[in-house]
Protein backbone atom coordinates (compact mmCIF):
# COMPACT_ATOMS: atom_id res chain seq x y z
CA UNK A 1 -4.88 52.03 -23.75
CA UNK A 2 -7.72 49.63 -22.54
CA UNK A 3 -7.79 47.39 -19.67
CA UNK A 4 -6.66 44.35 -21.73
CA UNK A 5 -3.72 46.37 -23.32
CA UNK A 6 -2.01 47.48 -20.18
CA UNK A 7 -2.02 43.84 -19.19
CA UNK A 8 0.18 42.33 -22.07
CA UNK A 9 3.58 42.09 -21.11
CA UNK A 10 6.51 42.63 -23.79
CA UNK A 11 7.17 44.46 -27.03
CA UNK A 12 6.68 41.90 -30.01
CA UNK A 13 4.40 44.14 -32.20
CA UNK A 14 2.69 41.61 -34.47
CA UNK A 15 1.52 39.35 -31.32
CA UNK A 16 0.57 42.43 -29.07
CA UNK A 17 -1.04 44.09 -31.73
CA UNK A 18 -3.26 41.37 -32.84
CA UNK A 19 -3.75 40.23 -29.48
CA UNK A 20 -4.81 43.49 -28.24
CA UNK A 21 -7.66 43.58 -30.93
CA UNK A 22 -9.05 40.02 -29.82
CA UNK A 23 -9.09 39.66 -26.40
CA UNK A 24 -12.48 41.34 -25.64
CA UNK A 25 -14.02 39.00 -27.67
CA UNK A 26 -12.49 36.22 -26.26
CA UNK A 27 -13.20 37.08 -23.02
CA UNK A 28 -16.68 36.71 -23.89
CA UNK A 29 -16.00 33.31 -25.18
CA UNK A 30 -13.89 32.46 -21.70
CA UNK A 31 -17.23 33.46 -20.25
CA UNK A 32 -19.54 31.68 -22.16
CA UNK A 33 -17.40 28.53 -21.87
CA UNK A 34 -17.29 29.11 -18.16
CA UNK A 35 -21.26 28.84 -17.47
CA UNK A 36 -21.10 25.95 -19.72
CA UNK A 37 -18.60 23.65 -17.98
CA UNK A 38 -19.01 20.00 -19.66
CA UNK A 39 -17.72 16.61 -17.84
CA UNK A 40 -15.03 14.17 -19.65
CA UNK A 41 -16.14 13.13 -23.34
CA UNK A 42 -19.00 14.93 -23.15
CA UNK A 43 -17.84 17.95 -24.47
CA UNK A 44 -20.06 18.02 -27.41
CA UNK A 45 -20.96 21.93 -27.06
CA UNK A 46 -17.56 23.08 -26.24
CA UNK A 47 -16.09 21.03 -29.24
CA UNK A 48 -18.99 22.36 -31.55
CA UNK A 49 -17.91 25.85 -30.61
CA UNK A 50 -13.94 25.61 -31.02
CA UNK A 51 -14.78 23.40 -34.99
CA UNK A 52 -17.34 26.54 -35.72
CA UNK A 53 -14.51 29.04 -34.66
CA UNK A 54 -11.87 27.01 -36.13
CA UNK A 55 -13.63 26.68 -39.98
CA UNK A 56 -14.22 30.52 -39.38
CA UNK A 57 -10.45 31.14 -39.21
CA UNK A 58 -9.58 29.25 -42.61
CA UNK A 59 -8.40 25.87 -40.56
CA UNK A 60 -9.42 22.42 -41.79
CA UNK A 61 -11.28 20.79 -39.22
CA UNK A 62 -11.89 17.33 -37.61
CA UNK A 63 -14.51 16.46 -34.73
CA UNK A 64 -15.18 13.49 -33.39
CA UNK A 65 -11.39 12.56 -32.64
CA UNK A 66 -11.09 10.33 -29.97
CA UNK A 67 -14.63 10.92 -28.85
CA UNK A 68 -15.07 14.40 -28.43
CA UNK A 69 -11.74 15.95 -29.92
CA UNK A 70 -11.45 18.57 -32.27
CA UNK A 71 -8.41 19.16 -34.88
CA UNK A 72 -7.96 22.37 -36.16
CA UNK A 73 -4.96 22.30 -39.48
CA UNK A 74 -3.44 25.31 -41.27
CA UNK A 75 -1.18 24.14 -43.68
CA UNK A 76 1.13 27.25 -44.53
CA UNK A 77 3.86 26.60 -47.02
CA UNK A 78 6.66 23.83 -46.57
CA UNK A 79 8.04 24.07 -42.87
CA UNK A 80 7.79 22.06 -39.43
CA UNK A 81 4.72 20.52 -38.33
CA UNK A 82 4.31 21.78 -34.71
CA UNK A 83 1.26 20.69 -32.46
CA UNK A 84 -0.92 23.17 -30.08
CA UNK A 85 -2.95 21.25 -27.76
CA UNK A 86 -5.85 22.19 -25.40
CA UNK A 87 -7.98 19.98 -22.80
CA UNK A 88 -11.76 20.79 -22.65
CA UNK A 89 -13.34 19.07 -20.31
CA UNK A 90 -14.35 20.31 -16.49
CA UNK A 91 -15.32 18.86 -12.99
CA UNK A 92 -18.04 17.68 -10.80
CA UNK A 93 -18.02 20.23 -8.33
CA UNK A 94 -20.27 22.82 -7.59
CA UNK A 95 -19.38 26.62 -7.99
CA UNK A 96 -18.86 29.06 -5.08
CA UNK A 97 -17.30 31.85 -7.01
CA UNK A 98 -20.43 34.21 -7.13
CA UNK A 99 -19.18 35.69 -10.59
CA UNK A 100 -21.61 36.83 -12.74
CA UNK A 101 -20.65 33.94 -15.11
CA UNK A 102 -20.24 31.61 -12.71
CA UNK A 103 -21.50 27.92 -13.65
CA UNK A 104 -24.60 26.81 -12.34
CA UNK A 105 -24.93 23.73 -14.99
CA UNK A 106 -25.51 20.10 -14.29
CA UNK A 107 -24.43 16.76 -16.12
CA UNK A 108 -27.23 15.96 -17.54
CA UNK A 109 -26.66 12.03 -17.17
CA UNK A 110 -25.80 12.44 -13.66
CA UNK A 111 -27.02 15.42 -12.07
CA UNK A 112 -23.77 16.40 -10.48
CA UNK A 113 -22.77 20.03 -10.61
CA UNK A 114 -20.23 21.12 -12.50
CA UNK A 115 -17.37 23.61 -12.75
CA UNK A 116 -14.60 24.36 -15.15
CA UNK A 117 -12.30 24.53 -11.74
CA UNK A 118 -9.17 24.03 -13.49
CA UNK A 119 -9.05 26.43 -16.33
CA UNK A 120 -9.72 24.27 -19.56
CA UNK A 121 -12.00 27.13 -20.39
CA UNK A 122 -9.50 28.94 -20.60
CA UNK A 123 -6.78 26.72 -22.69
CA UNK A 124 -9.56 26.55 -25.08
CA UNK A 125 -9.61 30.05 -24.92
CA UNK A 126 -6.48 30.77 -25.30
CA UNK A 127 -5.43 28.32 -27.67
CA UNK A 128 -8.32 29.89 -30.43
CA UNK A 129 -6.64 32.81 -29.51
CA UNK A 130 -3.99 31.56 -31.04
CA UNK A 131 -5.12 30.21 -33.69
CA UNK A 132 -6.77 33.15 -34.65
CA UNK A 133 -3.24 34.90 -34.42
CA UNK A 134 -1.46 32.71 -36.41
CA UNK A 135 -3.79 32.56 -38.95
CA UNK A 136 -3.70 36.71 -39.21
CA UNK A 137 0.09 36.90 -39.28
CA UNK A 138 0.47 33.89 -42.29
CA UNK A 139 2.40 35.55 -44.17
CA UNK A 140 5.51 35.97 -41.54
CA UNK A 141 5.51 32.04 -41.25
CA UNK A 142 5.56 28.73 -42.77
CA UNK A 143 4.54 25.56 -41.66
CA UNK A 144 1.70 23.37 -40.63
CA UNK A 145 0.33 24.12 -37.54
CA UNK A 146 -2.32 21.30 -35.46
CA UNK A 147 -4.59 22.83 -33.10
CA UNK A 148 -5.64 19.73 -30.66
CA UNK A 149 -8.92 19.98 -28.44
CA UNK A 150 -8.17 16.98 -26.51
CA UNK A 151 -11.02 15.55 -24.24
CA UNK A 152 -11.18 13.55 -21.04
CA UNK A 153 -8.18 14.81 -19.35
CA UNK A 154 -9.38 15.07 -15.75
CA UNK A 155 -10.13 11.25 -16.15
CA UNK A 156 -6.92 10.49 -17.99
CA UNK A 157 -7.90 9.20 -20.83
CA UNK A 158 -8.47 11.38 -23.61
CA UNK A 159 -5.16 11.56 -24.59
CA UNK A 160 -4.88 8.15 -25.58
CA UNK A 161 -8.72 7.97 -27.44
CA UNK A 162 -6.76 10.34 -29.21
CA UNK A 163 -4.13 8.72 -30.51
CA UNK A 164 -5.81 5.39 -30.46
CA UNK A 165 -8.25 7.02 -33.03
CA UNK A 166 -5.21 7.60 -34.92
CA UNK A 167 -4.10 11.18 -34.23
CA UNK A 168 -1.14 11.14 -35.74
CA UNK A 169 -1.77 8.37 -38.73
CA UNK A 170 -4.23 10.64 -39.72
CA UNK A 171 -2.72 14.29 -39.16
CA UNK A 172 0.85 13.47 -39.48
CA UNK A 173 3.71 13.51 -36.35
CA UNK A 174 4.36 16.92 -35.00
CA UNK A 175 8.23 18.35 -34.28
CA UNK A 176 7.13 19.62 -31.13
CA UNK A 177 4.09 19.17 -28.72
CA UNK A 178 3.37 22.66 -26.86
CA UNK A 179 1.27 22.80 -23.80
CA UNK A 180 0.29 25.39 -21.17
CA UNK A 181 -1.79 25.06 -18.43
CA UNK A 182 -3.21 28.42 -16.30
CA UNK A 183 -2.21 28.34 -13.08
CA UNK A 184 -2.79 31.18 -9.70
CA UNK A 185 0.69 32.44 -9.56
CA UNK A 186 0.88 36.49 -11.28
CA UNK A 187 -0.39 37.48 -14.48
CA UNK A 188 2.08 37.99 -17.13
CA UNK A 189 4.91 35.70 -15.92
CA UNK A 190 5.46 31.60 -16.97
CA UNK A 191 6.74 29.14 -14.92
CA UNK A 192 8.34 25.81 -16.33
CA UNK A 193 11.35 23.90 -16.02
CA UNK A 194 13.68 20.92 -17.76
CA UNK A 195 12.88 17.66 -16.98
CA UNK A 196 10.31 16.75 -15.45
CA UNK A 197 7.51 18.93 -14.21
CA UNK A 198 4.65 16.82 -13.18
CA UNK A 199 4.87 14.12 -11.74
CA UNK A 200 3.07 10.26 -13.00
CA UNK A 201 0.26 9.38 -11.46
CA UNK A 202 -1.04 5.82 -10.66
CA UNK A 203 -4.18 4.84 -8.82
CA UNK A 204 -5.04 1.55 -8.12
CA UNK A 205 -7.84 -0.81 -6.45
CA UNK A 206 -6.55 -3.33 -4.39
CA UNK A 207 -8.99 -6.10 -3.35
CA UNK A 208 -7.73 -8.55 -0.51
CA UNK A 209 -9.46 -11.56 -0.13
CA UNK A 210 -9.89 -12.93 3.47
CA UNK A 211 -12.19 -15.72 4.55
CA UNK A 212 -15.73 -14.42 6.52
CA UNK A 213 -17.24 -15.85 9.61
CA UNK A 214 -18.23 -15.43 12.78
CA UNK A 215 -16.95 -12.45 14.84
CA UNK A 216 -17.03 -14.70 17.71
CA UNK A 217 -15.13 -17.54 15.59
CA UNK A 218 -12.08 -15.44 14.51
CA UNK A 219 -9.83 -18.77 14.00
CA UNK A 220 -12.03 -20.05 11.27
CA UNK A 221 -11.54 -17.14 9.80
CA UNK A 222 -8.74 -14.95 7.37
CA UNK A 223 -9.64 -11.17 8.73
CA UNK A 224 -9.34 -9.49 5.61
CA UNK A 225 -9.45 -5.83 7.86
CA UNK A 226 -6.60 -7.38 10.25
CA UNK A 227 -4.46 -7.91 6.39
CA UNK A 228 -5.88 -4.45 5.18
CA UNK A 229 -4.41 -3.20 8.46
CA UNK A 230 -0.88 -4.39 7.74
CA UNK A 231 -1.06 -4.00 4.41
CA UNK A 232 -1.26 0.14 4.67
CA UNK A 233 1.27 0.18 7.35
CA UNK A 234 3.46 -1.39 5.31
CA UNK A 235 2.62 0.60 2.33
CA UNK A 236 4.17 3.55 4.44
CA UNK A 237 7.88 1.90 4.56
CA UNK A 238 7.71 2.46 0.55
CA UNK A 239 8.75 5.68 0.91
CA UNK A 240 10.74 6.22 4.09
CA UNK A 241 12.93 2.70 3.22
CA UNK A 242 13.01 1.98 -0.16
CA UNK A 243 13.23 5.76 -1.64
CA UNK A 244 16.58 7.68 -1.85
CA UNK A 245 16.19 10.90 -0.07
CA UNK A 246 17.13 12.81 -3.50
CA UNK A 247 14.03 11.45 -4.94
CA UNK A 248 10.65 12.03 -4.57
CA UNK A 249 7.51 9.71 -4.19
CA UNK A 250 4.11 9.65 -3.09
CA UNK A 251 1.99 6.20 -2.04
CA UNK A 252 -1.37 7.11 -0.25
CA UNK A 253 -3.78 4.75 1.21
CA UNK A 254 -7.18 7.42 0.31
CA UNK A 255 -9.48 4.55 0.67
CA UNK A 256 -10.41 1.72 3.03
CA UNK A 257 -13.40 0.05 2.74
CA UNK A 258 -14.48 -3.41 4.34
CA UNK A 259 -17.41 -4.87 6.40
CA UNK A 260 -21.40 -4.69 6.56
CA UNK A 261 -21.42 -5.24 10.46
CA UNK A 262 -19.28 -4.95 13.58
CA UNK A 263 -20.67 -9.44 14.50
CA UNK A 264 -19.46 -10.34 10.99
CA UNK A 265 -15.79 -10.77 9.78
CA UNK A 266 -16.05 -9.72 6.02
CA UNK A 267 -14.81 -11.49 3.27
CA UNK A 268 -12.99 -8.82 1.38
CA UNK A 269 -11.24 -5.34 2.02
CA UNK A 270 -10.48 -3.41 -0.35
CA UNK A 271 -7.89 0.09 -0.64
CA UNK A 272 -7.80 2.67 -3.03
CA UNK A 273 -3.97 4.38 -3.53
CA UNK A 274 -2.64 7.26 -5.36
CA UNK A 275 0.96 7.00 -6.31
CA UNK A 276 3.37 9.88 -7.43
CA UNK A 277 6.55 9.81 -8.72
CA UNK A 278 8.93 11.94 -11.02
CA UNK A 279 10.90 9.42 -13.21
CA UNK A 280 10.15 6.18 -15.02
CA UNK A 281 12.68 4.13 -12.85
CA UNK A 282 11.32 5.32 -9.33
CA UNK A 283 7.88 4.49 -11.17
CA UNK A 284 8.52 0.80 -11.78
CA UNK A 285 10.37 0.17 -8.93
CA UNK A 286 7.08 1.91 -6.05
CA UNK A 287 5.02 0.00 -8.16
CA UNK A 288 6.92 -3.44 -8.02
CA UNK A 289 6.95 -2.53 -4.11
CA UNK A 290 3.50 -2.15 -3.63
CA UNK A 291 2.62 -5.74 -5.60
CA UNK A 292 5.65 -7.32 -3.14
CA UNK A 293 4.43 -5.74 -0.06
CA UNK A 294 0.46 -6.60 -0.93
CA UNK A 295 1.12 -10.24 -1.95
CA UNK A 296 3.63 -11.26 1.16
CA UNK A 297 1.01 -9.50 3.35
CA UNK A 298 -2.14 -11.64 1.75
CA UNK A 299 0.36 -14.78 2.17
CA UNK A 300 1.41 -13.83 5.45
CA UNK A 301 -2.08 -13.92 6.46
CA UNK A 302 -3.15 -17.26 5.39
CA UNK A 303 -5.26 -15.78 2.55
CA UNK A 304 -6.68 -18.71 0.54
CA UNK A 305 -6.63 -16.67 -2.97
CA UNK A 306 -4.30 -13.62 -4.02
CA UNK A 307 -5.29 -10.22 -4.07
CA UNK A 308 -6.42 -8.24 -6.73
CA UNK A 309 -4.38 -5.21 -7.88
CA UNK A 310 -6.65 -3.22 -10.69
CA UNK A 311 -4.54 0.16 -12.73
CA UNK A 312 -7.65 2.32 -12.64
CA UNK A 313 -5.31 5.20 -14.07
CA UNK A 314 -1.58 5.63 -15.15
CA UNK A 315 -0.28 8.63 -16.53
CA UNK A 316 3.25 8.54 -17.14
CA UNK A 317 5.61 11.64 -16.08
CA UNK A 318 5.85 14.99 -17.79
CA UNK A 319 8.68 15.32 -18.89
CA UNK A 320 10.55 18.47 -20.46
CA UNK A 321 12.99 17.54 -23.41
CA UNK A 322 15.55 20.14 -22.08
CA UNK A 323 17.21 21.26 -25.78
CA UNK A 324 13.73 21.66 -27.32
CA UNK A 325 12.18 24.17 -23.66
CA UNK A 326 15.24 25.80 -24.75
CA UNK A 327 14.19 27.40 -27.85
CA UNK A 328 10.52 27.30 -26.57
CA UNK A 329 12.01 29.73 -23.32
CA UNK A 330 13.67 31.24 -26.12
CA UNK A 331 10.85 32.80 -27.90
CA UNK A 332 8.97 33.33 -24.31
CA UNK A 333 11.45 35.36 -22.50
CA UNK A 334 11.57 37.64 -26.63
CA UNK A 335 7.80 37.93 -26.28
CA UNK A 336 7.38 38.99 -22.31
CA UNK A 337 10.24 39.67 -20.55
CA UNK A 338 13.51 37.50 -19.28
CA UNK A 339 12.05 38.08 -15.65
CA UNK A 340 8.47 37.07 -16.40
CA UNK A 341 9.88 33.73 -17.55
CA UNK A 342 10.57 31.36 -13.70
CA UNK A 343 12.17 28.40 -13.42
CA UNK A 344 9.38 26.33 -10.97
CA UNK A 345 10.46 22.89 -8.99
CA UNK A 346 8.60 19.77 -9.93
CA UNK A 347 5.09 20.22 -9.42
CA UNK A 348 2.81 17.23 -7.35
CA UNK A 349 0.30 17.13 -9.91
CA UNK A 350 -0.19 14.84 -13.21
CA UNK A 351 -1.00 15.61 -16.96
CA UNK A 352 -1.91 12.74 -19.96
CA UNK A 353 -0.30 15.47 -22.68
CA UNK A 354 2.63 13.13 -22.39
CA UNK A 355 1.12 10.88 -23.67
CA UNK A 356 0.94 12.52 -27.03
CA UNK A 357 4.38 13.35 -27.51
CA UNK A 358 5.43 10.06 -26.45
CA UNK A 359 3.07 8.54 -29.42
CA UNK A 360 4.29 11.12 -32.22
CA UNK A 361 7.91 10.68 -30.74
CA UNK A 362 8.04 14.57 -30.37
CA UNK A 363 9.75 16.12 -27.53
CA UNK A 364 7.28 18.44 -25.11
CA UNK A 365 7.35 21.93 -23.79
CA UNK A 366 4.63 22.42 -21.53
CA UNK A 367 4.36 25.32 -18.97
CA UNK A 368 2.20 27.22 -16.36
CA UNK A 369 1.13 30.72 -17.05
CA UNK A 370 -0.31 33.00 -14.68
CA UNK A 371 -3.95 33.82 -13.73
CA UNK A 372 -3.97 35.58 -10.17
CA UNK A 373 -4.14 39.15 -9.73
CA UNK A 374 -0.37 40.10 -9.44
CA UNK A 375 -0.97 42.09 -5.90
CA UNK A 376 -3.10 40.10 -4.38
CA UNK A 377 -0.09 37.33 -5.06
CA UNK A 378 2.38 39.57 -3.60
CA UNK A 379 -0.03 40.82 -0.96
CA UNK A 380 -0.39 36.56 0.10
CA UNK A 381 3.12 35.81 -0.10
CA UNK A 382 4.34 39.13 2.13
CA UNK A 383 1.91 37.47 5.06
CA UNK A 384 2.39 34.07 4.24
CA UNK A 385 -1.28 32.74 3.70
CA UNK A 386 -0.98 32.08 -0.72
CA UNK A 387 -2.40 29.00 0.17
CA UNK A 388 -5.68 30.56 2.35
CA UNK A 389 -6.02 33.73 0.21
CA UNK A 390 -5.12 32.79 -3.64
CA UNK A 391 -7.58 29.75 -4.73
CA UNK A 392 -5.88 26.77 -6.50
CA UNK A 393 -6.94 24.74 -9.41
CA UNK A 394 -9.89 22.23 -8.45
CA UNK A 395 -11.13 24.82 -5.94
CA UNK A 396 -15.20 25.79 -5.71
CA UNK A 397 -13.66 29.11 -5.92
CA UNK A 398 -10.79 29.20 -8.61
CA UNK A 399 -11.16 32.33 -10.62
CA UNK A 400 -8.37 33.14 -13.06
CA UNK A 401 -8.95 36.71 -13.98
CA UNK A 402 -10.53 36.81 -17.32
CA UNK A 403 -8.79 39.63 -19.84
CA UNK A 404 -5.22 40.06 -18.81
CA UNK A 405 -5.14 36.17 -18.09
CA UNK A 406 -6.08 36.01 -21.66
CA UNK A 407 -4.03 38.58 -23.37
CA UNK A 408 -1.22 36.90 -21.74
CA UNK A 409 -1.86 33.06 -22.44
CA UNK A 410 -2.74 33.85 -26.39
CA UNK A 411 0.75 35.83 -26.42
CA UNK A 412 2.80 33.13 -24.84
CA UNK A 413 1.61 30.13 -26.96
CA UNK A 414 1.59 31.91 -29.74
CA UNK A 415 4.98 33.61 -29.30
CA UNK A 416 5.81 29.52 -28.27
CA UNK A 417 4.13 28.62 -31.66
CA UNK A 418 6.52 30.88 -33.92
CA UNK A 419 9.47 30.42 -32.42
CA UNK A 420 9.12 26.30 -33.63
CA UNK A 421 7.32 27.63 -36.84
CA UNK A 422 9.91 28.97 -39.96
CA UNK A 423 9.74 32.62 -39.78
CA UNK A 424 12.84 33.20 -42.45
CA UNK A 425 10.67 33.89 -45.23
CA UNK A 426 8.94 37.08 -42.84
CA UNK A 427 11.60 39.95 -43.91
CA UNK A 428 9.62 42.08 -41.75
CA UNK A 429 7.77 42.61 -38.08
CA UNK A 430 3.91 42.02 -38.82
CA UNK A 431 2.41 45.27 -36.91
């Protein structure tokens, strides 16, 4: 048994088996992908690689979808239509891994480093993986399976070029939207839950306009710091006052920025904040807050014109249709185990793959699977220090351990993928 082999977890013969044969050369494909990290719609090598891999499989293929995006179709027979979807883009951050394969690329319109720090090299991976499996084991399933390389994710947006480029005119509306995203909790086990999972995220530019003068003349002035002041202080009663203790939400004042000169009294000030919250409702009613709070503090000032408030992103919540993670938990705990299947709390961070299934009116499953070293997880959590010793998503030094991380992510989508697709017709276990 090889390396890879003693990593996959469960006993479903026709995924293990086929999985067992691929994963080498995948991994060299997860590495290749890795010294190649490419920024938000400009994943023109990564998307050239997954429609070349794609064809090779027998899929009908379409680049160029909403930018960069690449659609991968297998039309197998009359069934449900069931959507796989991937995110390929990577970060501006510089590497610090020292692996072999570690990225030392640049963006070649700005220069930045860059670094596939959270693991879309490997849901690209993982999700040809699949592909690959699916297509091997036809004839145990019908259906119409959509592969979706989606690009742009870290900036939000690539979701909706998507669908604005008509995804789903063009490829038809999927049953089910399944997702997975690799995350550094064990190898081998999935986390997910009902509901929602991530939370939405909205960031916004606030410009408050003040009067300039003199900082000797402060009375013919409207101190647009002195507003900016009271504005963020205020911002802070969002949560504590106007949020139910059952709920969660997030408002944070990141940026500040006002003034050329400690004689002058600027003009302007303007704030940068990052909102989080886990339902629609809570959603609308931080947001209607932070407009109240921001306009009674430009009034309260004397400000001669209204601030500015400017969406730069909003990504709604991710939200779990509980009946449909069901059946999707269903055919994870067949394929690796009832225990290697957690139920996780909602989890601080934000995803635009919502926004698909919201568009083709599709409920969502999406889940975590593992990518740490299962000892060195147990090892962390026995002494308390996961968060100094296990290296999270947009860290210089996330490293999701290449073959068994693998093995296990093409196994889980793809036992996700079957139990959506109609396997009636299989009459037998494809070795």
């Amino acid at each position: 048994m090889s390396g890879a082999e003693a990593w996959i977890i469960g006993a479903v013969p026709s995924i293990n088996s086929r999985v067992a044969s691929i994963t080498a050369e995948l991994a060299e494909l997860y590495r290749d992908l890795h010294a190649h990290p490419e920024l938000s719609f400009a994943e023109h090598r990564t998307a050239a690689i997954v429609a070349r891999r794609a064809k090779a499989l027998g899929y009908e293929v379409t680049e160029g979808v909403g930018g960069t995006g690449v659609v991968a179709r297998l039309a197998n027979g009359p069934g449900p239509l069931i959507m796989l979807r991937a995110d390929m883009d990577a970060l501006p951050l510089r590497e610090q891994t020292e692996l072999p394969y570690a990225s030392t690329a640049t963006d070649p319109d700005s220069g930045r480093p860059t670094m596939h720090a959270c693991g879309h090299d490997m849901h690209v991976t993982c999700l040809l993986g699949t592909l690959d499996t699916l297509a091997a084991d036809r004839d145990y399933w019908s259906g119409t399976v959509l592969g979706v390389f989606q690009p742009g994710e870290e900036i939000g947006l690539g979701a909706q070029a998507m669908v604005d480029d008509g995804l789903f005119e063009r490829f038809g509306k999927p049953e089910i939207v399944l997702a997975q995203h690799v995350l550094p909790i064990a190898v081998g086990t999935v986390a997910t839950r009902p509901g929602a999972i991530l939370s939405a995220n909205d960031s916004l530019r606030i410009t408050l306009h003040g009067r300039g003068g003199h900082s000797s003349r402060p009375e013919t002035t409207v101190d647009p710091i002195v507003m900016a002041a009271a504005t963020v202080m205020r911002l802070q009663t969002i949560v504590s006052r106007e949020v139910a203790a059952s709920d969660q939400a997030v408002v944070t004042v990141g940026t500040l920025h006002a003034g050329t000169k400690e004689n002058i009294i600027a003009d302007q000030a303007e704030l940068g904040l990052s909102i989080r919250t886990y339902s629609p409702e809570l959603r609308a009613k931080v947001l209607e807050a932070i407009r109240r709070i921001v306009y009674a503090e430009a009034e309260a000032a004397g400000a001669d014109r209204a601030p500015t408030i400017e969406a730069l992103t909003r990504l709604p919540v991710t939200i779990n249709e509980p009946v449909a993670l069901d059946k999707t938990r269903a055919a994870l705990r067949a394929a690796l185990g009832a225990e290697q299947v957690l139920e996780m709390g909602a989890f601080p961070a934000s995803e635009d793959v919502s926004i698909l299934a919201d568009a083709a009116g599709a409920p969502l499953s999406f889940w975590f699977f593992g990518g740490a070293d299962p000892a060195k997880v147990a090892a962390a959590q026995d002494k308390g220090t996961v968060d100094q010793d296990i290296p999270m998503n947009h860290s210089p030094y996330f490293a999701p351990l290449a073959e068994p991380t693998i093995a296990h992510g093409v196994t889980a989508l793809t036992a996700a993928a079957l139990g959506w697709l109609d396997t009636s017709r299989a009459g037998a276990v494809p070795a």
